[in-house]
PDB file of N, CA and C in Angstrom:
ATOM      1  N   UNK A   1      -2.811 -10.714  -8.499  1.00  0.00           N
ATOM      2  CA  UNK A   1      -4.140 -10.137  -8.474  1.00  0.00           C
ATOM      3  C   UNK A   1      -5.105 -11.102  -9.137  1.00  0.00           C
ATOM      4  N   UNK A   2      -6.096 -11.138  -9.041  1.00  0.00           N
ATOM      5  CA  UNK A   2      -7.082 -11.556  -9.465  1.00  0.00           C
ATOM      6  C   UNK A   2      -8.438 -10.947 -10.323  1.00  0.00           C
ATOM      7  N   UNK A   3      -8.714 -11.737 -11.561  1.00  0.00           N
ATOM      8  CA  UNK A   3      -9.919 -11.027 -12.306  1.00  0.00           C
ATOM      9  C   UNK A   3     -11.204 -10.437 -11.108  1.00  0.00           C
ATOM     10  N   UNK A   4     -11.429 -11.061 -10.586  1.00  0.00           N
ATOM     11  CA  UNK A   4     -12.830 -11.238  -9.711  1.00  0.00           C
ATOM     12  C   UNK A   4     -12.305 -10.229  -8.755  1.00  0.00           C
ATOM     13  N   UNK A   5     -11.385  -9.600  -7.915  1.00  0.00           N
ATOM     14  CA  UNK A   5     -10.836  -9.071  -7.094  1.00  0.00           C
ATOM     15  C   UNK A   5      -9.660  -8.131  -7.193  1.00  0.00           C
ATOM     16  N   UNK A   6      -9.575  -7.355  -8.071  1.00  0.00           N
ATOM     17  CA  UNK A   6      -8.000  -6.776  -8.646  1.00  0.00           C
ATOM     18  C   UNK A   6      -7.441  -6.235  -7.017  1.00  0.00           C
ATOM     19  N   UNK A   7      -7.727  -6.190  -6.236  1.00  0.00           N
ATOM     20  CA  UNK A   7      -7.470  -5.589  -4.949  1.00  0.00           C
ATOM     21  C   UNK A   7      -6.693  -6.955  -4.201  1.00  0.00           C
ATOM     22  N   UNK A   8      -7.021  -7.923  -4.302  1.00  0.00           N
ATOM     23  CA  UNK A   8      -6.796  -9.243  -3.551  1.00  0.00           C
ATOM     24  C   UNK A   8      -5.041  -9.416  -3.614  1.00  0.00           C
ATOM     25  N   UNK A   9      -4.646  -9.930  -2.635  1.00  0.00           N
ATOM     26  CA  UNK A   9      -3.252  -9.875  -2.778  1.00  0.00           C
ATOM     27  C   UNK A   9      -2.901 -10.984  -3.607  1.00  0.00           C
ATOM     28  N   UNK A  10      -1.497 -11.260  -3.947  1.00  0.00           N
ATOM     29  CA  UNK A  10      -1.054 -12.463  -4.370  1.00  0.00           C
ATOM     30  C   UNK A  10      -0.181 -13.330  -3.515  1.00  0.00           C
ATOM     31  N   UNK A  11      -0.414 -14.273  -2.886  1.00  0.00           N
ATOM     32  CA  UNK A  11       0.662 -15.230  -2.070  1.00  0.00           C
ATOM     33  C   UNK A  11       1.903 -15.082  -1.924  1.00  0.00           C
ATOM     34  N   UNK A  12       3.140 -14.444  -1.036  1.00  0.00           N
ATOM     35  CA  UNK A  12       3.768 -14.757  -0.828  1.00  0.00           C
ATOM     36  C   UNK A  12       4.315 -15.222   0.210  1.00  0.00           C
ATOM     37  N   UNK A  13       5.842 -16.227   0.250  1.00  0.00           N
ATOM     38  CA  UNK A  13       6.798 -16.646   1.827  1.00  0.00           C
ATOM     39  C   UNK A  13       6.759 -15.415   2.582  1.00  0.00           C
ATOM     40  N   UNK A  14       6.445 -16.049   4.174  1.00  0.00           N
ATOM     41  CA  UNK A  14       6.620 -15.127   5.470  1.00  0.00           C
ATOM     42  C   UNK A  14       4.570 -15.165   5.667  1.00  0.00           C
ATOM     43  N   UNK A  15       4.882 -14.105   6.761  1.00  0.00           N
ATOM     44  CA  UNK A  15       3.935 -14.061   7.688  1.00  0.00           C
ATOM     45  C   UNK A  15       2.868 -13.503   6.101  1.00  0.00           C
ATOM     46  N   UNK A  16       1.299 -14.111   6.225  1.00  0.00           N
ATOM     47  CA  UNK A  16       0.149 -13.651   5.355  1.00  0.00           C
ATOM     48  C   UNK A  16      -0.193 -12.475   6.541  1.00  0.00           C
ATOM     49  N   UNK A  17      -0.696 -11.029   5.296  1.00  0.00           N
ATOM     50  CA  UNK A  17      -0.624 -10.331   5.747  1.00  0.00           C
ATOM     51  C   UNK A  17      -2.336  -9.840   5.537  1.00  0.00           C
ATOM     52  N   UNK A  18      -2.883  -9.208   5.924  1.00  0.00           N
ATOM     53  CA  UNK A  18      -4.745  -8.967   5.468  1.00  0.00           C
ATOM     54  C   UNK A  18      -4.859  -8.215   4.272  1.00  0.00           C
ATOM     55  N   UNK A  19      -5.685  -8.536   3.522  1.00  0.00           N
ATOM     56  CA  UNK A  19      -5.961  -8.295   2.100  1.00  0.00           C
ATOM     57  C   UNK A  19      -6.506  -6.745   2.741  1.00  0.00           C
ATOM     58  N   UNK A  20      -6.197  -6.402   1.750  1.00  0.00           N
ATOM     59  CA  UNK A  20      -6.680  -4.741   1.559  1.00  0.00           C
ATOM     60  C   UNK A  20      -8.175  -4.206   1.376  1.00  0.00           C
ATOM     61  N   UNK A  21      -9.054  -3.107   1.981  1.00  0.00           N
ATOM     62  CA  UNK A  21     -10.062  -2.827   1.733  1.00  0.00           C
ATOM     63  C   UNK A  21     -10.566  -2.805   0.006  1.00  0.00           C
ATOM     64  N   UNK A  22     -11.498  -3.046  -0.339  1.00  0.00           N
ATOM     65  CA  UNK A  22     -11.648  -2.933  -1.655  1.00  0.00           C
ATOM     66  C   UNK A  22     -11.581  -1.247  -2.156  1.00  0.00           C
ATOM     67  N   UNK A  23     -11.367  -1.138  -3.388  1.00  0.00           N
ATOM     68  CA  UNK A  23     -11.455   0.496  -3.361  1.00  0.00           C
ATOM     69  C   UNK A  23     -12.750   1.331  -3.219  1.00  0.00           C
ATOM     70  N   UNK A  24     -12.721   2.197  -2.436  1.00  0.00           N
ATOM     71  CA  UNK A  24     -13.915   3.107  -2.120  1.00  0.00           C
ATOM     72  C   UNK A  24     -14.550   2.741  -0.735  1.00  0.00           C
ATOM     73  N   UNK A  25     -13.446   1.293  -0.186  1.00  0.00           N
ATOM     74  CA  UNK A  25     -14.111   1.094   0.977  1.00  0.00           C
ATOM     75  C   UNK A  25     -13.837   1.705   2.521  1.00  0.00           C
ATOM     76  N   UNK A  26     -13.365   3.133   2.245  1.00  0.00           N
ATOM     77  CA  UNK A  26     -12.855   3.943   3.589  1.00  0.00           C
ATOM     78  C   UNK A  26     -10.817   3.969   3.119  1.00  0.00           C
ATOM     79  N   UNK A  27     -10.723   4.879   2.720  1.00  0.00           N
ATOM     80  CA  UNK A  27      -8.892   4.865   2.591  1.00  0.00           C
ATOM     81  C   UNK A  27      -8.365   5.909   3.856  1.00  0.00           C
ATOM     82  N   UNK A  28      -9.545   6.439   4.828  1.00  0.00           N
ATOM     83  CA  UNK A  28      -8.611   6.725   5.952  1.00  0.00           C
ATOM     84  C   UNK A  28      -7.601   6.182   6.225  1.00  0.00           C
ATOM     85  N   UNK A  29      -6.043   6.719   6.278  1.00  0.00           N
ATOM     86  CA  UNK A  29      -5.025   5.881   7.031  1.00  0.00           C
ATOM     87  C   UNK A  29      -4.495   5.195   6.053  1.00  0.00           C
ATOM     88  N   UNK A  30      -5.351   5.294   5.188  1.00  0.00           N
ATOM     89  CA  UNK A  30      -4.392   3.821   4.039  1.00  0.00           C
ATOM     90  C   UNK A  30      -3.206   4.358   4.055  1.00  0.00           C
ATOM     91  N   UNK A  31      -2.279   5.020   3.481  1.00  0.00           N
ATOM     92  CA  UNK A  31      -0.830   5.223   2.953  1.00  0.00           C
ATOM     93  C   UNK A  31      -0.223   4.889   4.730  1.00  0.00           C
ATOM     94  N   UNK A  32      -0.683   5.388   5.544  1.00  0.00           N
ATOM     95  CA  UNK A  32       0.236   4.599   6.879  1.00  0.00           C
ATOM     96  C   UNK A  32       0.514   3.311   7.427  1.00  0.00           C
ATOM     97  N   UNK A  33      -0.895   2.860   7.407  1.00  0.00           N
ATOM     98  CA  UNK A  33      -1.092   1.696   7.091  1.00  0.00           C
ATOM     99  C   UNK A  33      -0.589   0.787   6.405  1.00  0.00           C
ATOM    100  N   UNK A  34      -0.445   0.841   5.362  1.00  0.00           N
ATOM    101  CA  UNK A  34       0.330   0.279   4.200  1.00  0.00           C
ATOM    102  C   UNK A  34       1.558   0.404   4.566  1.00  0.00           C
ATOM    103  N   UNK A  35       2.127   1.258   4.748  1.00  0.00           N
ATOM    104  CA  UNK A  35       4.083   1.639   5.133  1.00  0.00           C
ATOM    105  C   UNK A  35       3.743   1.104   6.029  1.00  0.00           C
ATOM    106  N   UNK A  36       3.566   0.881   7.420  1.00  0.00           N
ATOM    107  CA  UNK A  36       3.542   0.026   8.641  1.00  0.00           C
ATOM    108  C   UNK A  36       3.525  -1.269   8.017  1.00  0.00           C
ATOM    109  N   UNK A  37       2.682  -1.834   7.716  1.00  0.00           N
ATOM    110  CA  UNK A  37       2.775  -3.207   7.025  1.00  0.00           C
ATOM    111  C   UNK A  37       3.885  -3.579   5.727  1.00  0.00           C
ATOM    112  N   UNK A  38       4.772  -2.603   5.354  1.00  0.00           N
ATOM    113  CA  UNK A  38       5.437  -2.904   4.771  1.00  0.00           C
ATOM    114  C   UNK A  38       6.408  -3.543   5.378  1.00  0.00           C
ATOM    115  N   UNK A  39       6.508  -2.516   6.133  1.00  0.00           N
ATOM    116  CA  UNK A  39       8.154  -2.369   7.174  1.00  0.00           C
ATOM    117  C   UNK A  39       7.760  -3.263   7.912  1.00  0.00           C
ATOM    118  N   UNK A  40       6.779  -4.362   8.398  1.00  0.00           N
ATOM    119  CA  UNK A  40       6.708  -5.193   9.006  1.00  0.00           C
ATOM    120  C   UNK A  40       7.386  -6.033   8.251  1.00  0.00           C
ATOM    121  N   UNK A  41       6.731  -6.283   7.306  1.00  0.00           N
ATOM    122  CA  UNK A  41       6.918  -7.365   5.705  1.00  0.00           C
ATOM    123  C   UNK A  41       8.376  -7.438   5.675  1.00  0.00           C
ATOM    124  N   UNK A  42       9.320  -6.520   5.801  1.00  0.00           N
ATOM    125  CA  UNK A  42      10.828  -6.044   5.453  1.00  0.00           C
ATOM    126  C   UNK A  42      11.409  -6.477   6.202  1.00  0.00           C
ATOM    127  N   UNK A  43      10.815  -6.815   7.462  1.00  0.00           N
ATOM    128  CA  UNK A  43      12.111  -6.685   8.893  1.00  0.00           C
ATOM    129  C   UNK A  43      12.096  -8.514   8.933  1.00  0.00           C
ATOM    130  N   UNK A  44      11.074  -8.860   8.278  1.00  0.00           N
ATOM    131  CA  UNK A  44      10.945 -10.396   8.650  1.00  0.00           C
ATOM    132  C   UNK A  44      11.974 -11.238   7.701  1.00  0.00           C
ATOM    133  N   UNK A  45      12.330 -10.813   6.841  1.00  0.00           N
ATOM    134  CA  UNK A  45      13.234 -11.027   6.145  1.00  0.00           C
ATOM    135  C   UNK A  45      14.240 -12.041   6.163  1.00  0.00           C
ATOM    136  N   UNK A  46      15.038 -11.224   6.898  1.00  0.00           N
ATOM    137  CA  UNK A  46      15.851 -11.938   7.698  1.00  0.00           C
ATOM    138  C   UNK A  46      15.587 -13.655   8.063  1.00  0.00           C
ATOM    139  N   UNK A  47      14.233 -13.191   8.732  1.00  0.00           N
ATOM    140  CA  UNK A  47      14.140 -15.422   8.248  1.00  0.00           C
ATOM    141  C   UNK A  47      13.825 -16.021   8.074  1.00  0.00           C
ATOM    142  N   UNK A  48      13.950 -15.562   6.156  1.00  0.00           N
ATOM    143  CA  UNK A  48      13.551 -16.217   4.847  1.00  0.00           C
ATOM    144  C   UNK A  48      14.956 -17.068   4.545  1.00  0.00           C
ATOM    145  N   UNK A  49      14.885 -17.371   3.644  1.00  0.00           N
ATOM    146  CA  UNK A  49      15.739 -17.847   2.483  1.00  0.00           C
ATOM    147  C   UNK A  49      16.060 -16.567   1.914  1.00  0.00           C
ATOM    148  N   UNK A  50      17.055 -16.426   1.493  1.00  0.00           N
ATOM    149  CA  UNK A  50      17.128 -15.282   0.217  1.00  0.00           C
ATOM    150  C   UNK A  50      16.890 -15.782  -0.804  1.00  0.00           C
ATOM    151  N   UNK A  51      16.550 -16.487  -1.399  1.00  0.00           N
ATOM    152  CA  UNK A  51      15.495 -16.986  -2.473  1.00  0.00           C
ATOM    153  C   UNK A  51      14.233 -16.330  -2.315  1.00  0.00           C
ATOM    154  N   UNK A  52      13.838 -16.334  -1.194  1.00  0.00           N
ATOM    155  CA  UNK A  52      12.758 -15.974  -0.990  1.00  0.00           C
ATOM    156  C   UNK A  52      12.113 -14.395  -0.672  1.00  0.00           C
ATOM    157  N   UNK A  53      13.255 -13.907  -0.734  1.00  0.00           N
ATOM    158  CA  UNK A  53      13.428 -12.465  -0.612  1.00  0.00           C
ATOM    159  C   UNK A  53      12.963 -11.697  -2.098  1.00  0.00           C
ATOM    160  N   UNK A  54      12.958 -11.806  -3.497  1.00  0.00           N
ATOM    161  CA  UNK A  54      12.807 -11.320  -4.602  1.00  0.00           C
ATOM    162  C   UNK A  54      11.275 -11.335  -4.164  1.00  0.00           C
ATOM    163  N   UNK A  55      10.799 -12.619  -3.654  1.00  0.00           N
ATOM    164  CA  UNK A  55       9.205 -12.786  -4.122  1.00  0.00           C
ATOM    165  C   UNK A  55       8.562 -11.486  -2.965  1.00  0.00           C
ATOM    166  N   UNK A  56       9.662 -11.075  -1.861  1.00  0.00           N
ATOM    167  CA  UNK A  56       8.745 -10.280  -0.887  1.00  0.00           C
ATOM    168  C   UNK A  56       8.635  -9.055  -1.076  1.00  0.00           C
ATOM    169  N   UNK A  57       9.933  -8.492  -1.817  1.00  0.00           N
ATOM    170  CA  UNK A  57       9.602  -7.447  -2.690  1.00  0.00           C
ATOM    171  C   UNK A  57       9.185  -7.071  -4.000  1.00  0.00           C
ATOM    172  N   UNK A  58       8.701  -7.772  -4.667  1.00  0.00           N
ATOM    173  CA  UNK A  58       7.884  -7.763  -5.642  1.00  0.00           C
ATOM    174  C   UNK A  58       6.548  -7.754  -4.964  1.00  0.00           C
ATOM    175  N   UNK A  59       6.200  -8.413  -3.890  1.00  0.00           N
ATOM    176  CA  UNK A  59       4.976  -8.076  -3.417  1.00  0.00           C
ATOM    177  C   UNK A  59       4.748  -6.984  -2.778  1.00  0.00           C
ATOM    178  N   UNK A  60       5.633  -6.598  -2.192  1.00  0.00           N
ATOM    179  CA  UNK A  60       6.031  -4.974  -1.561  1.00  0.00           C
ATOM    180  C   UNK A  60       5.330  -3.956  -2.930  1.00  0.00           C
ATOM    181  N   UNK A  61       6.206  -4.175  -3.889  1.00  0.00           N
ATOM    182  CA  UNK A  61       6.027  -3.092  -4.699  1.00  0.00           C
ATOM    183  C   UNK A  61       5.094  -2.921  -5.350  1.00  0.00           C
ATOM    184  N   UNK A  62       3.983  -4.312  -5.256  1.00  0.00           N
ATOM    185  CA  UNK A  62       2.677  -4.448  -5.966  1.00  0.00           C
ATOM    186  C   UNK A  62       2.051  -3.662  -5.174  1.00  0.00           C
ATOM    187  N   UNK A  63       1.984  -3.542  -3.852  1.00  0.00           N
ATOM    188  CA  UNK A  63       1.443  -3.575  -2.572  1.00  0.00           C
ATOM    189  C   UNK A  63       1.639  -1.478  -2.596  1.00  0.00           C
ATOM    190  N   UNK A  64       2.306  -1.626  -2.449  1.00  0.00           N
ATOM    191  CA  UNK A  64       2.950   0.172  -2.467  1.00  0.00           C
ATOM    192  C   UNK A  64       2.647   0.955  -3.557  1.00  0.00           C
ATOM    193  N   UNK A  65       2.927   0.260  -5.069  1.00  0.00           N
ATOM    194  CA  UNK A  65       2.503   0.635  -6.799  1.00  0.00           C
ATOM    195  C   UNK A  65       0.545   0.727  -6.763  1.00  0.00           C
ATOM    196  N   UNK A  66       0.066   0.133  -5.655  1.00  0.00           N
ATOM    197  CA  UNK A  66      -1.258  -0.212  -5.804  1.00  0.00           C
ATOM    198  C   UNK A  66      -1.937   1.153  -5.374  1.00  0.00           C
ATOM    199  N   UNK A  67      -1.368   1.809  -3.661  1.00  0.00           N
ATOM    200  CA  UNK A  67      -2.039   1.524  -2.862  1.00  0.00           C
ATOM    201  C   UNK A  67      -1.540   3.483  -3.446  1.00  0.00           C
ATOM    202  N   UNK A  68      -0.037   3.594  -4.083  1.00  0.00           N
ATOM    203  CA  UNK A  68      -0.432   5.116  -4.719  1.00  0.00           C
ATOM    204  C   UNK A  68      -1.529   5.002  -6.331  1.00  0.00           C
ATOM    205  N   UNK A  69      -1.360   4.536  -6.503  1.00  0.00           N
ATOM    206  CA  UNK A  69      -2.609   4.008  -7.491  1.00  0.00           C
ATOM    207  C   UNK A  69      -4.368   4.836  -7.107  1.00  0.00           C
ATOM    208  N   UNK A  70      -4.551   3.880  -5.782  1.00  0.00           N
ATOM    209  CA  UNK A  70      -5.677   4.071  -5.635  1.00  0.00           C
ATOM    210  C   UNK A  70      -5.682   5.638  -5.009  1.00  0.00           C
ATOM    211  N   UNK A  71      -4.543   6.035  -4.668  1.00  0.00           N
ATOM    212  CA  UNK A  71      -4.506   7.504  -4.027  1.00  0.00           C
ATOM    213  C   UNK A  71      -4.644   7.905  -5.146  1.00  0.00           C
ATOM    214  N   UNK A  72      -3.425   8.332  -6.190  1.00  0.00           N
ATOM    215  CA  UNK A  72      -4.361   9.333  -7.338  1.00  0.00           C
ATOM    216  C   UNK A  72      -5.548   9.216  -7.729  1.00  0.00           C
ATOM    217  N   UNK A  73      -6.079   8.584  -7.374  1.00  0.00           N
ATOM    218  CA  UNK A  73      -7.718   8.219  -8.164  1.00  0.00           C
ATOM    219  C   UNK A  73      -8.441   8.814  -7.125  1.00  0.00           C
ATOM    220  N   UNK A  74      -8.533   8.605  -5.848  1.00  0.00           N
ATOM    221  CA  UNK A  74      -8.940   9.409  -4.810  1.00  0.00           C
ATOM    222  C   UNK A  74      -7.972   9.840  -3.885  1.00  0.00           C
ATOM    223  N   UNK A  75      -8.100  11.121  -4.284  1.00  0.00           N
ATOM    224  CA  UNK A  75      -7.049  12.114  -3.416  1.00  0.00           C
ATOM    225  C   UNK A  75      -7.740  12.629  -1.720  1.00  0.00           C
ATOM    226  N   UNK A  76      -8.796  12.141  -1.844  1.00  0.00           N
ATOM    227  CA  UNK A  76      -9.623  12.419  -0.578  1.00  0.00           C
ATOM    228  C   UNK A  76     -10.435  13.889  -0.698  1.00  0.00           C
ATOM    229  N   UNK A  77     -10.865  14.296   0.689  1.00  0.00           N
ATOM    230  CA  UNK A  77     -11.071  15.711   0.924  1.00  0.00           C
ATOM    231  C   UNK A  77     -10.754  16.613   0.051  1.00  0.00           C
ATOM    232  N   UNK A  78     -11.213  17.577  -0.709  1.00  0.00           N
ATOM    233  CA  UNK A  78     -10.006  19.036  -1.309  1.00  0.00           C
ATOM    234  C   UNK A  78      -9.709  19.780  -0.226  1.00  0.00           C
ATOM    235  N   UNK A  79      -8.704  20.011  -0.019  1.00  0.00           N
ATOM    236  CA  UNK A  79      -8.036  20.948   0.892  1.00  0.00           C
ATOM    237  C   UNK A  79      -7.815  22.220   0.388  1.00  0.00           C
ATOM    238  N   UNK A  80      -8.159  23.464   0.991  1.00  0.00           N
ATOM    239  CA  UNK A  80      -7.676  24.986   0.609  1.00  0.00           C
ATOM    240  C   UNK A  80      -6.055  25.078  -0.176  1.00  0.00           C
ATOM    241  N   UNK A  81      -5.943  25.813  -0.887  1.00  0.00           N
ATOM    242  CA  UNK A  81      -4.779  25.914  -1.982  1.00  0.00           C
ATOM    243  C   UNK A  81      -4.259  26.881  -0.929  1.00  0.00           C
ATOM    244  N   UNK A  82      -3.046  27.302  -1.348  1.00  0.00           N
ATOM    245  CA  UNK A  82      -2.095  28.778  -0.968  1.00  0.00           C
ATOM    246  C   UNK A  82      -2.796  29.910  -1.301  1.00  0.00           C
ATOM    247  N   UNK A  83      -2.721  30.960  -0.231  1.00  0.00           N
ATOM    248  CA  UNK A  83      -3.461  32.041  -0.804  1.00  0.00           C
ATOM    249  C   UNK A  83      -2.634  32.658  -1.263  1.00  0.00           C
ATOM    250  N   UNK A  84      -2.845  33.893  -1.929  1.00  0.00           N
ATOM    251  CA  UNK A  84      -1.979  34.741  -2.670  1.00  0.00           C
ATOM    252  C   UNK A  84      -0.649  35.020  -2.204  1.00  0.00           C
ATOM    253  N   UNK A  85      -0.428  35.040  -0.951  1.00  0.00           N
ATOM    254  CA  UNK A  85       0.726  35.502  -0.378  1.00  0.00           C
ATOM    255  C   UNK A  85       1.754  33.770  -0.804  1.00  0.00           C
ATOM    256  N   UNK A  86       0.979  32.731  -1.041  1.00  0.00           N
ATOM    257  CA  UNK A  86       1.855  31.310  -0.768  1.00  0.00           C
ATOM    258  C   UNK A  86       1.525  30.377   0.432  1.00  0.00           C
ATOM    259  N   UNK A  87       0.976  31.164   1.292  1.00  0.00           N
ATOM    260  CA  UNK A  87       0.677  30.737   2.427  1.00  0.00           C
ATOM    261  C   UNK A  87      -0.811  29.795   2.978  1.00  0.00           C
ATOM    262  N   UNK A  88      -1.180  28.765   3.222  1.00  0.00           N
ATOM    263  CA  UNK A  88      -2.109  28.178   3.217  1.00  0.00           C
ATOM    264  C   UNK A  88      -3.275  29.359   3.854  1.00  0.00           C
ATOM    265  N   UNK A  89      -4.658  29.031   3.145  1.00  0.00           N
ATOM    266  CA  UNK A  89      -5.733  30.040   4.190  1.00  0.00           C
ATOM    267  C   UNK A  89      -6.136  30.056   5.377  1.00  0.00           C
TER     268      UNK A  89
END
């Protein structure tokens, strides 16, 4: 990460992947988004080095640690609770 950019990714081996919206800049879709691009990130694997494999999941988990991060902070929309019965309204 970066001072100037805490959002900005950090470099790793394999395919560069697109830096992330800054926060507050539209998180429609983010959490799918993000898992799609993970599991891209994952499958490529294979042809790395396994040396090079620690650095892709550590970026994974920056990447994933971030992106629920910015979800608790904005949970989006409020959605209706359970009504009395348990049952959504």
């Amino acid at each position: 990460m970066t001072d100037e950019h805490p959002w900005a990714a950090r470099p790793t081996p394999g395919r560069p992947r697109p830096a992330p919206a800054p926060p507050g800049a539209g998180d429609d879709g983010l959490a799918e988004r993000t898992v799609a691009n993970v599991r891209s990130r994952l499958a490529e694997l294979d042809g790395l080095d396994t040396a090079d494999h620690v650095a892709v999941f550590d970026a994974v988990h920056r990447e994933l640690a971030d992106v629920l991060g910015r979800l608790d902070r904005d949970p989006g929309p409020e959605r209706p609770g359970p009504g009395p019965s348990g049952r959504p309204h």
